[in-house]
PDB file of N, CA and C in Angstrom:
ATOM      1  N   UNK A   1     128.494 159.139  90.073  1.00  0.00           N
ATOM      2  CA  UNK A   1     127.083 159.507  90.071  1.00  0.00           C
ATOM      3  C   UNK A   1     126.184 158.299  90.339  1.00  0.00           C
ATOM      4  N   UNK A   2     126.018 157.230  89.817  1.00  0.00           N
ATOM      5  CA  UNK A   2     125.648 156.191  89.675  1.00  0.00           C
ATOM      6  C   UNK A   2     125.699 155.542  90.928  1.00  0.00           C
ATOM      7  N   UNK A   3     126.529 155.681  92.349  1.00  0.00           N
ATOM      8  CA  UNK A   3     126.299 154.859  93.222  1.00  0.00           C
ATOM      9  C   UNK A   3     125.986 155.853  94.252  1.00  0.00           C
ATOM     10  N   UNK A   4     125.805 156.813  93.941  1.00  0.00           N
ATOM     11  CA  UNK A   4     125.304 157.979  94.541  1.00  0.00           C
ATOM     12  C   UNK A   4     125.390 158.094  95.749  1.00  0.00           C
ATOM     13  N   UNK A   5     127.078 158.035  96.095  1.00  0.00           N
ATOM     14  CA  UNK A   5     127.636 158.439  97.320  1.00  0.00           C
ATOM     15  C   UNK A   5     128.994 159.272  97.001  1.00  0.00           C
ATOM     16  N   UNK A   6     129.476 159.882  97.827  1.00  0.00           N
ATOM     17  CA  UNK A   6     130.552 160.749  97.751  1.00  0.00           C
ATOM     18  C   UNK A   6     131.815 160.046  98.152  1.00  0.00           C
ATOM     19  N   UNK A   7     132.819 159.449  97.742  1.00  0.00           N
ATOM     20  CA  UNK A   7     134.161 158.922  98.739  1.00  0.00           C
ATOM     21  C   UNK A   7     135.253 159.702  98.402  1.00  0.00           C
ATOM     22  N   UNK A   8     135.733 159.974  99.567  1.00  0.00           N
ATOM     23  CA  UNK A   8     137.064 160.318  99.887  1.00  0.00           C
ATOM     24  C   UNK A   8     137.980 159.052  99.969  1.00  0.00           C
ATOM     25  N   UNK A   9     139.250 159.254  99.173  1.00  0.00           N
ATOM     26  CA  UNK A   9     140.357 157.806  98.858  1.00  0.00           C
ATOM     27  C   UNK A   9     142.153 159.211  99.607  1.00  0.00           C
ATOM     28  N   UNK A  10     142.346 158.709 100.787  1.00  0.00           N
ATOM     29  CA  UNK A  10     143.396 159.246 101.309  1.00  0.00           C
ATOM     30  C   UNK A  10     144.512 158.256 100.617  1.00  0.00           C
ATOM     31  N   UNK A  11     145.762 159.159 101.146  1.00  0.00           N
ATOM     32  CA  UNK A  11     147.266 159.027 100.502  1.00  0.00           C
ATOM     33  C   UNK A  11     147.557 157.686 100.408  1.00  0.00           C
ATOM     34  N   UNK A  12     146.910 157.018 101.301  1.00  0.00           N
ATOM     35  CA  UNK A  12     147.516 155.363 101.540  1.00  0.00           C
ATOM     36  C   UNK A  12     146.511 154.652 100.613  1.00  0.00           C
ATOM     37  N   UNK A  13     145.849 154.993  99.946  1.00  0.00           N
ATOM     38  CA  UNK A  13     144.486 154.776  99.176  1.00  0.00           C
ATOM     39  C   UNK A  13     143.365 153.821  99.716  1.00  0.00           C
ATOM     40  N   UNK A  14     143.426 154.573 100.907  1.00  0.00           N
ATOM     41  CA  UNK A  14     141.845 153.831 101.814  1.00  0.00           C
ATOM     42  C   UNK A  14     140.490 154.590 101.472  1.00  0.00           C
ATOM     43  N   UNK A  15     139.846 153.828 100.923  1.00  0.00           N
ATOM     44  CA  UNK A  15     138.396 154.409 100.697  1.00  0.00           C
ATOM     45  C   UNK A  15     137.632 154.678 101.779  1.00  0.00           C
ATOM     46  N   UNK A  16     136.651 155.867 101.598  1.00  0.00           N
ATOM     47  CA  UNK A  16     136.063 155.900 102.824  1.00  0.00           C
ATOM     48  C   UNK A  16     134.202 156.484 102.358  1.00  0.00           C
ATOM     49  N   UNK A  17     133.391 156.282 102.232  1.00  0.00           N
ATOM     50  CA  UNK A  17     132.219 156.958 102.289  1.00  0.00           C
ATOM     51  C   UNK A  17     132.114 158.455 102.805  1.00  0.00           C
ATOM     52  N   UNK A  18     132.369 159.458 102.333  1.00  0.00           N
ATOM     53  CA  UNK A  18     131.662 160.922 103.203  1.00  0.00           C
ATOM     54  C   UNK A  18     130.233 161.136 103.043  1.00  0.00           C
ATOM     55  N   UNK A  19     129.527 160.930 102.019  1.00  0.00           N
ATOM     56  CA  UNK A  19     128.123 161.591 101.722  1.00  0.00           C
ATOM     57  C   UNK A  19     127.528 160.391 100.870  1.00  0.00           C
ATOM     58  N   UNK A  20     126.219 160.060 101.332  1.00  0.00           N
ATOM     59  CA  UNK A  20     125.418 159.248 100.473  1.00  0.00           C
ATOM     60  C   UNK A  20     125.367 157.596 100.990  1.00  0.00           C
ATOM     61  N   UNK A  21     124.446 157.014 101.105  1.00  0.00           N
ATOM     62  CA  UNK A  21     124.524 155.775 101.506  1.00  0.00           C
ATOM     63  C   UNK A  21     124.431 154.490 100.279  1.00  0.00           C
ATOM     64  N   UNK A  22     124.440 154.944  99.338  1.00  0.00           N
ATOM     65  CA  UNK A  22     124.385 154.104  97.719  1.00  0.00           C
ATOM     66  C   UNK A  22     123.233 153.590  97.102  1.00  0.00           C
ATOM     67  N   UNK A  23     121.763 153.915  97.973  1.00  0.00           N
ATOM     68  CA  UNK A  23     121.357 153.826  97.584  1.00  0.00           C
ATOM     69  C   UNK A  23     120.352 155.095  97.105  1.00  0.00           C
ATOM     70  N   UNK A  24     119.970 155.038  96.113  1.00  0.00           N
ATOM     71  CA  UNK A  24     119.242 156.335  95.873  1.00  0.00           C
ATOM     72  C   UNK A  24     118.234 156.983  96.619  1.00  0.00           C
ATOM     73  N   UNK A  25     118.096 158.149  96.925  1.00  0.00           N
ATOM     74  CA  UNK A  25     116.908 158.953  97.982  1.00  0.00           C
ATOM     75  C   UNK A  25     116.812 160.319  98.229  1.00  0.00           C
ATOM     76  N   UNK A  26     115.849 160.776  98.645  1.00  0.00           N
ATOM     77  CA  UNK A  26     115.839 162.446  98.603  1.00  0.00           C
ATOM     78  C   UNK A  26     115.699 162.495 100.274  1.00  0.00           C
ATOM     79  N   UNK A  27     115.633 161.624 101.061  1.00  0.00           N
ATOM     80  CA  UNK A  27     116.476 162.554 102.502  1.00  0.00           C
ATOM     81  C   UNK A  27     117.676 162.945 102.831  1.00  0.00           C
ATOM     82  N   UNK A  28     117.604 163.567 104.065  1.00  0.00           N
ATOM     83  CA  UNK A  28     119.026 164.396 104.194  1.00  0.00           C
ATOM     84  C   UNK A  28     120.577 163.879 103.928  1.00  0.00           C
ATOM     85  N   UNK A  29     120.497 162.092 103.962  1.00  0.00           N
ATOM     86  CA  UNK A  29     121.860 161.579 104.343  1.00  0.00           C
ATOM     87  C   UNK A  29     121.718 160.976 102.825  1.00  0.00           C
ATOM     88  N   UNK A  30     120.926 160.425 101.881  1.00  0.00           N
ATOM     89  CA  UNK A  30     120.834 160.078 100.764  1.00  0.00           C
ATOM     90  C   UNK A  30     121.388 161.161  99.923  1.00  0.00           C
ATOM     91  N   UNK A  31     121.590 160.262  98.656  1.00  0.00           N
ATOM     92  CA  UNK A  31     121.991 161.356  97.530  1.00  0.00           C
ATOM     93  C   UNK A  31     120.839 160.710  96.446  1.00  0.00           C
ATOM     94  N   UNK A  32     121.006 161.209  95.183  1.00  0.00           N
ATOM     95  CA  UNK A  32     120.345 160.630  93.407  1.00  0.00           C
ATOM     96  C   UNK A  32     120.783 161.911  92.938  1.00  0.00           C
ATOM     97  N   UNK A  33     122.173 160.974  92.523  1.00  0.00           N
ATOM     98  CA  UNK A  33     123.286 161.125  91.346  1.00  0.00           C
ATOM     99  C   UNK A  33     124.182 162.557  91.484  1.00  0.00           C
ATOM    100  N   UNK A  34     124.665 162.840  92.834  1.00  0.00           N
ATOM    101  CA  UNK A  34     125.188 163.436  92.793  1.00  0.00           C
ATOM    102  C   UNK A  34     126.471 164.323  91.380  1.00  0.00           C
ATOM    103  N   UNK A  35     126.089 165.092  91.251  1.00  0.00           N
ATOM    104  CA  UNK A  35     126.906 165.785  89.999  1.00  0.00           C
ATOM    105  C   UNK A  35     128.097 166.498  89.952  1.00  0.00           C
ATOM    106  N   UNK A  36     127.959 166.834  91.095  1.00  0.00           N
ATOM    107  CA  UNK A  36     129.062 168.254  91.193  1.00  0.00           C
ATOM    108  C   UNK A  36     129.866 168.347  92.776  1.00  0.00           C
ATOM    109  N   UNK A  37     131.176 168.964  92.690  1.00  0.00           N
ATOM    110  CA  UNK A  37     131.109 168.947  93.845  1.00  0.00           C
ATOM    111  C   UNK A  37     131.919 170.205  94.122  1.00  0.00           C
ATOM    112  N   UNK A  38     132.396 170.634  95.316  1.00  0.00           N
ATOM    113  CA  UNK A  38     133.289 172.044  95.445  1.00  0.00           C
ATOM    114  C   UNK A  38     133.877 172.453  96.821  1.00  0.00           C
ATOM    115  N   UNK A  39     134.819 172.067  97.246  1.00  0.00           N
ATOM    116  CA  UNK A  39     135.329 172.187  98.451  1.00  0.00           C
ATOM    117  C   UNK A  39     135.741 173.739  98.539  1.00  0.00           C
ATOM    118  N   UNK A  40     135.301 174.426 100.178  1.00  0.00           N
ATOM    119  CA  UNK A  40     135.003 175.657 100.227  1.00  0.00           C
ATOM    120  C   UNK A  40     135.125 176.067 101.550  1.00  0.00           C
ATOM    121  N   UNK A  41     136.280 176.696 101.978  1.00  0.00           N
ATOM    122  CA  UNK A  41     136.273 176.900 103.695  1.00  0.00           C
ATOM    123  C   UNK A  41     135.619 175.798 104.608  1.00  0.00           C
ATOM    124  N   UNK A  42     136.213 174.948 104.085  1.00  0.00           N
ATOM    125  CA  UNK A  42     135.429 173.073 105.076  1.00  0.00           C
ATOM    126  C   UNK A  42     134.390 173.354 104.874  1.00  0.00           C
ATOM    127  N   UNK A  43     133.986 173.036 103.828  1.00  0.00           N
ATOM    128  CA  UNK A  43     133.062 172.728 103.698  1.00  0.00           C
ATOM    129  C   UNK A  43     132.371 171.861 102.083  1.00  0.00           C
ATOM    130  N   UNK A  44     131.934 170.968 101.732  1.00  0.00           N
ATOM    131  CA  UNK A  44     132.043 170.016 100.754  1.00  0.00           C
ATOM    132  C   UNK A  44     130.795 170.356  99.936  1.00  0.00           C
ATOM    133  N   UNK A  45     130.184 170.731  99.156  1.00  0.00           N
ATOM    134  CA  UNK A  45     129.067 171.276  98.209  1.00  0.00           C
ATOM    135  C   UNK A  45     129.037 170.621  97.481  1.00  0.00           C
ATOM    136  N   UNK A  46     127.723 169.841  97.446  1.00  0.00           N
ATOM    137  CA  UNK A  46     127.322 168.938  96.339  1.00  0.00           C
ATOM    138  C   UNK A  46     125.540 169.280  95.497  1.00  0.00           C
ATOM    139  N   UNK A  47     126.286 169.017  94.252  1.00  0.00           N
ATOM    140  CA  UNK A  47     124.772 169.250  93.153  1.00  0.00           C
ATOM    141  C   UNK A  47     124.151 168.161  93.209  1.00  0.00           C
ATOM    142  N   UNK A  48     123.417 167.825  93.862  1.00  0.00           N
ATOM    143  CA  UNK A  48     122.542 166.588  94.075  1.00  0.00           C
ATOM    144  C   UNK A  48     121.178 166.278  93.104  1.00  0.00           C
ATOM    145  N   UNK A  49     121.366 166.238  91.647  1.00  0.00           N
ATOM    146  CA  UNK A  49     121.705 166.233  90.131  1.00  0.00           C
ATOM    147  C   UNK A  49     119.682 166.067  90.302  1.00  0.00           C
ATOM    148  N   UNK A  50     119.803 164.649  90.494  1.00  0.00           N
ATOM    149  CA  UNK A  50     117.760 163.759  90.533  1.00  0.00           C
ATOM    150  C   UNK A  50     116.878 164.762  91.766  1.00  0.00           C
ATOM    151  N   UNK A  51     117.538 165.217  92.697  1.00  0.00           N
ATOM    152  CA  UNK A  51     116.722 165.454  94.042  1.00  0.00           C
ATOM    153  C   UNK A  51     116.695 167.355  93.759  1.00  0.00           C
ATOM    154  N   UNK A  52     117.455 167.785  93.492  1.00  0.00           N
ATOM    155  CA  UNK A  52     117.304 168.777  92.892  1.00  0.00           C
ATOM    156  C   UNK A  52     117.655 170.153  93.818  1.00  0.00           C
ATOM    157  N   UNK A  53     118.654 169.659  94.924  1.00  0.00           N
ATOM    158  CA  UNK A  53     119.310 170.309  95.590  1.00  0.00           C
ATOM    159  C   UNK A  53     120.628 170.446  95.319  1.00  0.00           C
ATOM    160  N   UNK A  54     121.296 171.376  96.462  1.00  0.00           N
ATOM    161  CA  UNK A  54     122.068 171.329  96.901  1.00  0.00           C
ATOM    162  C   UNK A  54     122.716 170.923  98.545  1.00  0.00           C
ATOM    163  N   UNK A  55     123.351 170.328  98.536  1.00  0.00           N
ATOM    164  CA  UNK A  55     123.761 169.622  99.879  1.00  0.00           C
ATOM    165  C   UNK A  55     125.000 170.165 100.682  1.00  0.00           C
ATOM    166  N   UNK A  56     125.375 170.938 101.710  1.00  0.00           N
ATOM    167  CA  UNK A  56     126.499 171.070 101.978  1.00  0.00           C
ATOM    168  C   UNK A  56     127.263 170.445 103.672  1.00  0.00           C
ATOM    169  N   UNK A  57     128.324 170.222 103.537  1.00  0.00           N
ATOM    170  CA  UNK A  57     128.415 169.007 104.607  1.00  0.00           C
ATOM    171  C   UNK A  57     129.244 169.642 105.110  1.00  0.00           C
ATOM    172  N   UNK A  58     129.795 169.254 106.475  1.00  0.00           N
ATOM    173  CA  UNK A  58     130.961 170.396 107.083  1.00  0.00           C
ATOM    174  C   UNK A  58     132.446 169.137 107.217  1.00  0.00           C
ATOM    175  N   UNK A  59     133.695 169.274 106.298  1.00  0.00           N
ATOM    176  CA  UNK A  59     134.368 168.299 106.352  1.00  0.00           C
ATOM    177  C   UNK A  59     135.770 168.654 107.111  1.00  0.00           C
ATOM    178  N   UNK A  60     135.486 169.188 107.695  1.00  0.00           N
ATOM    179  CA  UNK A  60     136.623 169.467 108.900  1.00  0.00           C
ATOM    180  C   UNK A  60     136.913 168.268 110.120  1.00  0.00           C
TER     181      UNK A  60
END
């Protein structure tokens, strides 16, 4: 929540950024404090906790 980006860590355990640039913000590519999340027919759903949305990203 706190660095308020989303990472994906694959099998070989490479980190990678999907959602959020770390720093806090309410435009489209920013997050503040993402909460929740829910993978869903490709697609990645996030409770975007401070901004007071929801965000959904296409991770295919």
């Amino acid at each position: 929540m706190g660095t308020h980006r989303i990472l994906k860590i694959d099998k070989s355990g490479s980190v990678k950024t999907i959602a959020g640039t770390g720093q806090m913000g309410s435009k489209l590519e920013a997050l503040n404090k993402p909460a929740a999340l829910l993978v869903h027919e490709g697609n990645l759903w996030i409770a975007d906790l401070n901004n007071h949305q929801i965000k959904v990203l296409s991770i295919d």
